[in-house]
PDB file of N, CA and C in Angstrom:
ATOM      1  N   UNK A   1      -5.995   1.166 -23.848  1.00  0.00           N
ATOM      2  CA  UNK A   1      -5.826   2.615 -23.758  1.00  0.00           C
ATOM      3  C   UNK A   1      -5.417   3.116 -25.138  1.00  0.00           C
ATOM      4  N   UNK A   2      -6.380   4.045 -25.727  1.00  0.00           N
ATOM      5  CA  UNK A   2      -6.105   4.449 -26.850  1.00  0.00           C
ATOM      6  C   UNK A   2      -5.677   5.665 -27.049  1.00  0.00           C
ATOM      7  N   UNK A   3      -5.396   6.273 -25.818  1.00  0.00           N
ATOM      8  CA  UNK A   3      -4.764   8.058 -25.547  1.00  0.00           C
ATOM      9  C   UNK A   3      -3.459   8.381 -25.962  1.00  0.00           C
ATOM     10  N   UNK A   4      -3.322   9.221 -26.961  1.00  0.00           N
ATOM     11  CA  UNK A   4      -1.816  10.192 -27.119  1.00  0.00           C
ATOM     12  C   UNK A   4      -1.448  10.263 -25.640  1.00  0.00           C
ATOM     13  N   UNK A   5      -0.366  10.056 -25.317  1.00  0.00           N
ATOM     14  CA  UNK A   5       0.401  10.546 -24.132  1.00  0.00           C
ATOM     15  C   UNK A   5       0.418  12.161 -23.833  1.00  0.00           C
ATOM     16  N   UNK A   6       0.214  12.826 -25.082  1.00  0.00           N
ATOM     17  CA  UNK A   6       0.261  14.255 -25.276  1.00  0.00           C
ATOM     18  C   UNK A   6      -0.957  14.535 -25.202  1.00  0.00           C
ATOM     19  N   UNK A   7      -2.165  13.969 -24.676  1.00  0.00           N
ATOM     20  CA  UNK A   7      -3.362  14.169 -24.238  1.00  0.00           C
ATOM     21  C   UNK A   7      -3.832  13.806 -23.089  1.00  0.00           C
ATOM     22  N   UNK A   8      -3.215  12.957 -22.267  1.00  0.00           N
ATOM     23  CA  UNK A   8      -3.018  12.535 -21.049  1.00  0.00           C
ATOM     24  C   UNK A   8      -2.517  13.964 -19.816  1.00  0.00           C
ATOM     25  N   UNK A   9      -3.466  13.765 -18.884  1.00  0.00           N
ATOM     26  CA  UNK A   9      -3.587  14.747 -18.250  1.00  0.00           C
ATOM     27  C   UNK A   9      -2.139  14.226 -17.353  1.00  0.00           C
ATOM     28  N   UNK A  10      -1.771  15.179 -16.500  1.00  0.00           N
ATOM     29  CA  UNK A  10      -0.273  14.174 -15.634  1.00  0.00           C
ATOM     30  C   UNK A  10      -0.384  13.666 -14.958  1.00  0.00           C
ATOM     31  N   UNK A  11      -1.741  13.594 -14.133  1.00  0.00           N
ATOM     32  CA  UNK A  11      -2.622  12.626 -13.189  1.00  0.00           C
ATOM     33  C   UNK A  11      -2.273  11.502 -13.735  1.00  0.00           C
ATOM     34  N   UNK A  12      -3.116  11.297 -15.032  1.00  0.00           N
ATOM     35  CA  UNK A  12      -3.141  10.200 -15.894  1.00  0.00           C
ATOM     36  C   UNK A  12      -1.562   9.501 -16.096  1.00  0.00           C
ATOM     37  N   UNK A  13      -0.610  10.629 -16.776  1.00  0.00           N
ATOM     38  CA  UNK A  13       0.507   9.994 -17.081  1.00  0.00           C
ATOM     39  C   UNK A  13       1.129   9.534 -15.634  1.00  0.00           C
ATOM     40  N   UNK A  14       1.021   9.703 -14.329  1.00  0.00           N
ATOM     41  CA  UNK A  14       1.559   9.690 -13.435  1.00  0.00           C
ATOM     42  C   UNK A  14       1.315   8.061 -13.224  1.00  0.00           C
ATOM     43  N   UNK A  15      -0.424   8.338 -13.373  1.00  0.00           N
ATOM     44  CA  UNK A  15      -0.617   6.559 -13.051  1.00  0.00           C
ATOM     45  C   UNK A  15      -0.382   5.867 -13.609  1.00  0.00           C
ATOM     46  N   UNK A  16      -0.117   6.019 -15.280  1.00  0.00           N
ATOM     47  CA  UNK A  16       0.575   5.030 -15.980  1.00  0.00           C
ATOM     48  C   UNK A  16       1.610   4.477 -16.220  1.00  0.00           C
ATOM     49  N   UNK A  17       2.648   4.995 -15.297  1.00  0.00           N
ATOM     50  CA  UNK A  17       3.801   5.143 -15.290  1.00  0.00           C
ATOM     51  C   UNK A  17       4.104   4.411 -14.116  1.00  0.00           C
ATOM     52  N   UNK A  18       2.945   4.881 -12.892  1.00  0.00           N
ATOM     53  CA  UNK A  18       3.373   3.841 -11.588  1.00  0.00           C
ATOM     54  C   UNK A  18       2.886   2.248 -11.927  1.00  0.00           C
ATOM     55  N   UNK A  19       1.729   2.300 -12.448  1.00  0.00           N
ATOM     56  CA  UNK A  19       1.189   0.625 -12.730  1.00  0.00           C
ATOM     57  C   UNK A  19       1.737   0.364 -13.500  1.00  0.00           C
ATOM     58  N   UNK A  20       2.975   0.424 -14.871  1.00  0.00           N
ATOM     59  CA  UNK A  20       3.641  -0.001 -15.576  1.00  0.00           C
ATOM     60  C   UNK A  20       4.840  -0.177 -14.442  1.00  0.00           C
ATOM     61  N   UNK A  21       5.558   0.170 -13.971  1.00  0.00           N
ATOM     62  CA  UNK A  21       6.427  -0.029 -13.175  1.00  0.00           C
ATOM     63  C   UNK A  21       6.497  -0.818 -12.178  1.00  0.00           C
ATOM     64  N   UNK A  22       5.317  -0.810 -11.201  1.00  0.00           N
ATOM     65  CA  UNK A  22       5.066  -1.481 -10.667  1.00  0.00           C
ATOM     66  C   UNK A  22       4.637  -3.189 -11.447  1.00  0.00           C
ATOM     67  N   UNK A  23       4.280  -3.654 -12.037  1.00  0.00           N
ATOM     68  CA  UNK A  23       3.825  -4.168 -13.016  1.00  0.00           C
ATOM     69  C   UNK A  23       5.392  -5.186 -13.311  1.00  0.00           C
ATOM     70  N   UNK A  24       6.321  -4.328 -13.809  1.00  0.00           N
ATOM     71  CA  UNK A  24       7.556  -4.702 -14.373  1.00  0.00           C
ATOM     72  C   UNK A  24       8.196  -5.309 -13.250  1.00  0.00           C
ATOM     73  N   UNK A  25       8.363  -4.105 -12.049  1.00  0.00           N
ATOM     74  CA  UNK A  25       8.976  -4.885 -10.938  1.00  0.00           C
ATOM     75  C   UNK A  25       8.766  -6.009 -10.256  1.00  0.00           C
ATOM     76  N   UNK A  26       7.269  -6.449 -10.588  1.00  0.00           N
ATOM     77  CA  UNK A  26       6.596  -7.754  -9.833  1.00  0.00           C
ATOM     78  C   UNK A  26       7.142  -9.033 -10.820  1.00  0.00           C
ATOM     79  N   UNK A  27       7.231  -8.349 -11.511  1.00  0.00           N
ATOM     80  CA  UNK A  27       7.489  -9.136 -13.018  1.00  0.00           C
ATOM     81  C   UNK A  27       9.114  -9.781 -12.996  1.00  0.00           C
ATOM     82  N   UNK A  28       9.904  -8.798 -12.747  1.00  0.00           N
ATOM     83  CA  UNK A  28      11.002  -9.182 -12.746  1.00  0.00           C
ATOM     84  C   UNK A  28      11.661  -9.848 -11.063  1.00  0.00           C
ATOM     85  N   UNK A  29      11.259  -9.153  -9.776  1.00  0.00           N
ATOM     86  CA  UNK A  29      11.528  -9.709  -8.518  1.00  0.00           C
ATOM     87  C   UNK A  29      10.641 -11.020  -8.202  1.00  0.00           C
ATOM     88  N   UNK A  30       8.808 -11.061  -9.048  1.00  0.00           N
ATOM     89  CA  UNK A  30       8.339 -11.551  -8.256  1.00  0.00           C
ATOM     90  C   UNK A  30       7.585 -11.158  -6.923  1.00  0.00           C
ATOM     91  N   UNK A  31       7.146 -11.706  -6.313  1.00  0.00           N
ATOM     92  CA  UNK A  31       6.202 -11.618  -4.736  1.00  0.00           C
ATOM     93  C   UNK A  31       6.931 -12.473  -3.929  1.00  0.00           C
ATOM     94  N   UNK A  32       7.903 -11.693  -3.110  1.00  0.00           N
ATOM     95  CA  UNK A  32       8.691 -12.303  -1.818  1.00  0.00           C
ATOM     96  C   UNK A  32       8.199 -13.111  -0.815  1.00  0.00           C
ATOM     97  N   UNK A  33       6.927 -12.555  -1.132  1.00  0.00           N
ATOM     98  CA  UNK A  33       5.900 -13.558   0.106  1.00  0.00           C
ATOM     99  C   UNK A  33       5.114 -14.773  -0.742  1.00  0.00           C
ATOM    100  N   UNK A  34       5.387 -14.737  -1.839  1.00  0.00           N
ATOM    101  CA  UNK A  34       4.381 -16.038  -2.235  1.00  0.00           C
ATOM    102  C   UNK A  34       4.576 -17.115  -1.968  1.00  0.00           C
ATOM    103  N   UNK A  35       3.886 -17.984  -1.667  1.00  0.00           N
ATOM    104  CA  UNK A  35       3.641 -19.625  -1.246  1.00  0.00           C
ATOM    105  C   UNK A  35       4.215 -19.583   0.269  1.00  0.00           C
ATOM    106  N   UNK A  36       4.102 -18.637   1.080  1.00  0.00           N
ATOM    107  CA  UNK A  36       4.622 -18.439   2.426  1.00  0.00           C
ATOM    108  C   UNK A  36       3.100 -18.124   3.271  1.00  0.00           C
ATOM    109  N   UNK A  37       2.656 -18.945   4.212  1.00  0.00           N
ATOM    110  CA  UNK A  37       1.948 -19.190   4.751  1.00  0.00           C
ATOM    111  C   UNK A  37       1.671 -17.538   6.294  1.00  0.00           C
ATOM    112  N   UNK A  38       0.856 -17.278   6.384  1.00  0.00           N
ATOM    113  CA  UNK A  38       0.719 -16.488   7.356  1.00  0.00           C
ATOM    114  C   UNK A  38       0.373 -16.761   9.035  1.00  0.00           C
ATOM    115  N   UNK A  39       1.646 -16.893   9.884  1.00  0.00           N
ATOM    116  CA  UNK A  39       0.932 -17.350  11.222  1.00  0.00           C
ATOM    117  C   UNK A  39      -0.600 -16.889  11.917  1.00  0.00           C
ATOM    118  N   UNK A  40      -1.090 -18.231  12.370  1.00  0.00           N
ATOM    119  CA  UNK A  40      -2.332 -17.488  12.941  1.00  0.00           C
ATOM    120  C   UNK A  40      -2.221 -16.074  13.904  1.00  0.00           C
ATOM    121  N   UNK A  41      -1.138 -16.003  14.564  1.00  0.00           N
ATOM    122  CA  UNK A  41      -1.189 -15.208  15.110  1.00  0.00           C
ATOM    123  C   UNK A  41      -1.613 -13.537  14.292  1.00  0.00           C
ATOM    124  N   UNK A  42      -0.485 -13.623  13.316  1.00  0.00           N
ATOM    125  CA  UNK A  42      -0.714 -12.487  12.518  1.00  0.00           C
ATOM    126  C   UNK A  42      -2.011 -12.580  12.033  1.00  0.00           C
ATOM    127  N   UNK A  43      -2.300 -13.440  11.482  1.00  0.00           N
ATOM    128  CA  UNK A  43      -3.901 -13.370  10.627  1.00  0.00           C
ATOM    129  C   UNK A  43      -4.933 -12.908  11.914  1.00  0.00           C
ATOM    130  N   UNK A  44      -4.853 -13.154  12.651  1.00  0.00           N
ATOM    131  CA  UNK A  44      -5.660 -12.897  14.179  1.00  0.00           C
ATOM    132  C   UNK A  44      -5.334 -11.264  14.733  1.00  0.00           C
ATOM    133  N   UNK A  45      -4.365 -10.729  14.177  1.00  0.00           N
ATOM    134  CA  UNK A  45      -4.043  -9.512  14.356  1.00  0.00           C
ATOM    135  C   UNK A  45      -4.723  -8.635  13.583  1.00  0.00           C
ATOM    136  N   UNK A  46      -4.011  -8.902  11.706  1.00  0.00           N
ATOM    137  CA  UNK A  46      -5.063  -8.533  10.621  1.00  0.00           C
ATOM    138  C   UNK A  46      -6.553  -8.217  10.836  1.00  0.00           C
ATOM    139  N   UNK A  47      -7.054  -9.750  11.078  1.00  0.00           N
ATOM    140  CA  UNK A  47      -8.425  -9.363  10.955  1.00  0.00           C
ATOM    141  C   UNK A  47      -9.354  -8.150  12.467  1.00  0.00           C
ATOM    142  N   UNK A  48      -8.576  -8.174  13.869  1.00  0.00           N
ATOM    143  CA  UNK A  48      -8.901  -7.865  14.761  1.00  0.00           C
ATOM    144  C   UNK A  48      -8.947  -5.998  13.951  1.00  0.00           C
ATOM    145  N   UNK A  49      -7.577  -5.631  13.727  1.00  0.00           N
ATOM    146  CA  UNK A  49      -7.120  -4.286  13.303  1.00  0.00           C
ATOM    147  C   UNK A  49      -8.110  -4.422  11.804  1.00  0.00           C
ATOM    148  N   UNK A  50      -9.052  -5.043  10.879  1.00  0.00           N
ATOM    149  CA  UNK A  50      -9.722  -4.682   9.687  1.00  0.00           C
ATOM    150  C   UNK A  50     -11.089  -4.420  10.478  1.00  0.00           C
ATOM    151  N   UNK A  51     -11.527  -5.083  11.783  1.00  0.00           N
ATOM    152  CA  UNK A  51     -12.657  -4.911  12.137  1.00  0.00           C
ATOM    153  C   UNK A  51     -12.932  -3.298  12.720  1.00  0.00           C
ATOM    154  N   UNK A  52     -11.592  -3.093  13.413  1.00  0.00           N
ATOM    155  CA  UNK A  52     -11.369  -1.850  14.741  1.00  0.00           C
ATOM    156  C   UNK A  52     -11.323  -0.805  13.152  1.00  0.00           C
ATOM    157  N   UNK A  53     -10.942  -0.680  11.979  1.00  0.00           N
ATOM    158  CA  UNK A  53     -11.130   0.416  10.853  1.00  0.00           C
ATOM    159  C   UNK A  53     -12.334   0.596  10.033  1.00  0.00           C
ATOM    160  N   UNK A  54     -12.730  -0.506   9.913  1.00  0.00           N
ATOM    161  CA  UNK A  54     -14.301  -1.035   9.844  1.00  0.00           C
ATOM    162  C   UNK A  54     -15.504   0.026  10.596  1.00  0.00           C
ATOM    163  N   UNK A  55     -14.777   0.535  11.951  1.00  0.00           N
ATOM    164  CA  UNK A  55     -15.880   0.802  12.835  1.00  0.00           C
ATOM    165  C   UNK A  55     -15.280   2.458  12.573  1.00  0.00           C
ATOM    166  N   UNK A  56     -14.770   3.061  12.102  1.00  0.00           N
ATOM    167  CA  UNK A  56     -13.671   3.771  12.086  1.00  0.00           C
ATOM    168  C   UNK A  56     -12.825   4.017  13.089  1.00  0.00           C
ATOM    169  N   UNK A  57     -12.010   3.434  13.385  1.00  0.00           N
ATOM    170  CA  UNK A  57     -11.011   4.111  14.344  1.00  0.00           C
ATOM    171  C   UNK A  57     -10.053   3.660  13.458  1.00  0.00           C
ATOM    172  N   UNK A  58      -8.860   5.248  13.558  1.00  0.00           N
ATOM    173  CA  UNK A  58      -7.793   5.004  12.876  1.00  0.00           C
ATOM    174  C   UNK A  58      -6.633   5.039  13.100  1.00  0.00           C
ATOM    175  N   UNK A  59      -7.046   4.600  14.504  1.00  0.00           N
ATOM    176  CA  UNK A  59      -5.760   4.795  15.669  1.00  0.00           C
ATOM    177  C   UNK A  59      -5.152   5.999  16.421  1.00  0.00           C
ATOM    178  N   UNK A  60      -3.896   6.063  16.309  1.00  0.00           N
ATOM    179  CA  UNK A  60      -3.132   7.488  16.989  1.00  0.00           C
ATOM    180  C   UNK A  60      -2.606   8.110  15.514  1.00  0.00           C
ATOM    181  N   UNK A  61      -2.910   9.264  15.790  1.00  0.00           N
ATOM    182  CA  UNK A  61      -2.465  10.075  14.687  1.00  0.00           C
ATOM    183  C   UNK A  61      -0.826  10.393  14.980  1.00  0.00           C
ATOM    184  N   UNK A  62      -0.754  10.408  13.492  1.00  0.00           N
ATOM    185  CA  UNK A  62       1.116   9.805  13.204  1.00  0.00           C
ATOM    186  C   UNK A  62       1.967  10.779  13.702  1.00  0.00           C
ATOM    187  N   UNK A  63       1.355  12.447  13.989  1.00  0.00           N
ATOM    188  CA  UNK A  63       2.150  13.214  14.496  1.00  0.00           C
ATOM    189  C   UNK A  63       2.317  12.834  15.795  1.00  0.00           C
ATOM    190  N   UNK A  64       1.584  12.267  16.410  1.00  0.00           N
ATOM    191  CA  UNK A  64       1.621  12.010  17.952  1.00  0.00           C
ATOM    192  C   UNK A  64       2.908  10.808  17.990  1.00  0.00           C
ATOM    193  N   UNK A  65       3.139   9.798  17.034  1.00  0.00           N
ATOM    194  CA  UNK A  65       3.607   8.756  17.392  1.00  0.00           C
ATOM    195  C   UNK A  65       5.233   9.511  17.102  1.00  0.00           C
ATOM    196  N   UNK A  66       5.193  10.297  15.994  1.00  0.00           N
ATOM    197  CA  UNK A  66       6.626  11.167  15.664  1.00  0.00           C
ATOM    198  C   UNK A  66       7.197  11.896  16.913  1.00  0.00           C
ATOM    199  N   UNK A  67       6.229  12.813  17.879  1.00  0.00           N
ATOM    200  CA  UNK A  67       6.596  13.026  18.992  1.00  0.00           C
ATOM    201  C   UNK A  67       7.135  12.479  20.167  1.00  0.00           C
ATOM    202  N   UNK A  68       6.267  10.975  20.302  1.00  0.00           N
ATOM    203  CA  UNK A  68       6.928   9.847  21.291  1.00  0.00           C
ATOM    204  C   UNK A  68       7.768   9.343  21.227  1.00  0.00           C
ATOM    205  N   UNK A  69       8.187   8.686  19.840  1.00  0.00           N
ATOM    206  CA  UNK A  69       9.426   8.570  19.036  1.00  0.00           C
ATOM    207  C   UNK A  69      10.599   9.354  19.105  1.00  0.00           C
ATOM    208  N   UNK A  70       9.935  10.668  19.703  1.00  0.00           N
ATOM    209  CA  UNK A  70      11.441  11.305  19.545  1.00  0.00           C
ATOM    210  C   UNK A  70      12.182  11.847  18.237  1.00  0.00           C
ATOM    211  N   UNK A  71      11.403  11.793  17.347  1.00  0.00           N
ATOM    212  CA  UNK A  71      11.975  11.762  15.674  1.00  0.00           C
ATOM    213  C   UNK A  71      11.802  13.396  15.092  1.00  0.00           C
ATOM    214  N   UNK A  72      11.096  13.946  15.881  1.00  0.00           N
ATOM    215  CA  UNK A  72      10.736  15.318  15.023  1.00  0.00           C
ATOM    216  C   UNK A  72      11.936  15.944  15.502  1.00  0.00           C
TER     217      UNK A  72
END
């Protein structure tokens, strides 16, 4: 990246700022989940819920679940 920061739109500076950060934090914590194996069960969940978005369905819409919840 060869951009003045002072030419960077704030879109731009916004994202450079999250992937540097993000970036640092992986850097310094690491990946909590690495070398940790995923039960079949979950992986059997994953892939069931990538197929069902696949087809589009995108489930219950989140205001509905805020209402059942009780949270609004």
């Amino acid at each position: 990246m060869n951009e003045l920061i002072s030419q960077m739109t704030r879109t731009e500076l916004k994202k450079l700022i999250e992937s540097s950060l993000e970036e640092k934090l992986l850097e310094l914590l690491g990946d909590p989940d690495e070398g940790l194996e995923v039960r079949k069960s979950v992986r059997a969940r994953l892939l069931r819920q990538k197929k069902i978005v696949a087809r589009g369905n995108r489930g219950r819409p989140f205001t509905d679940v805020i209402k059942e919840l009780g949270l609004e």
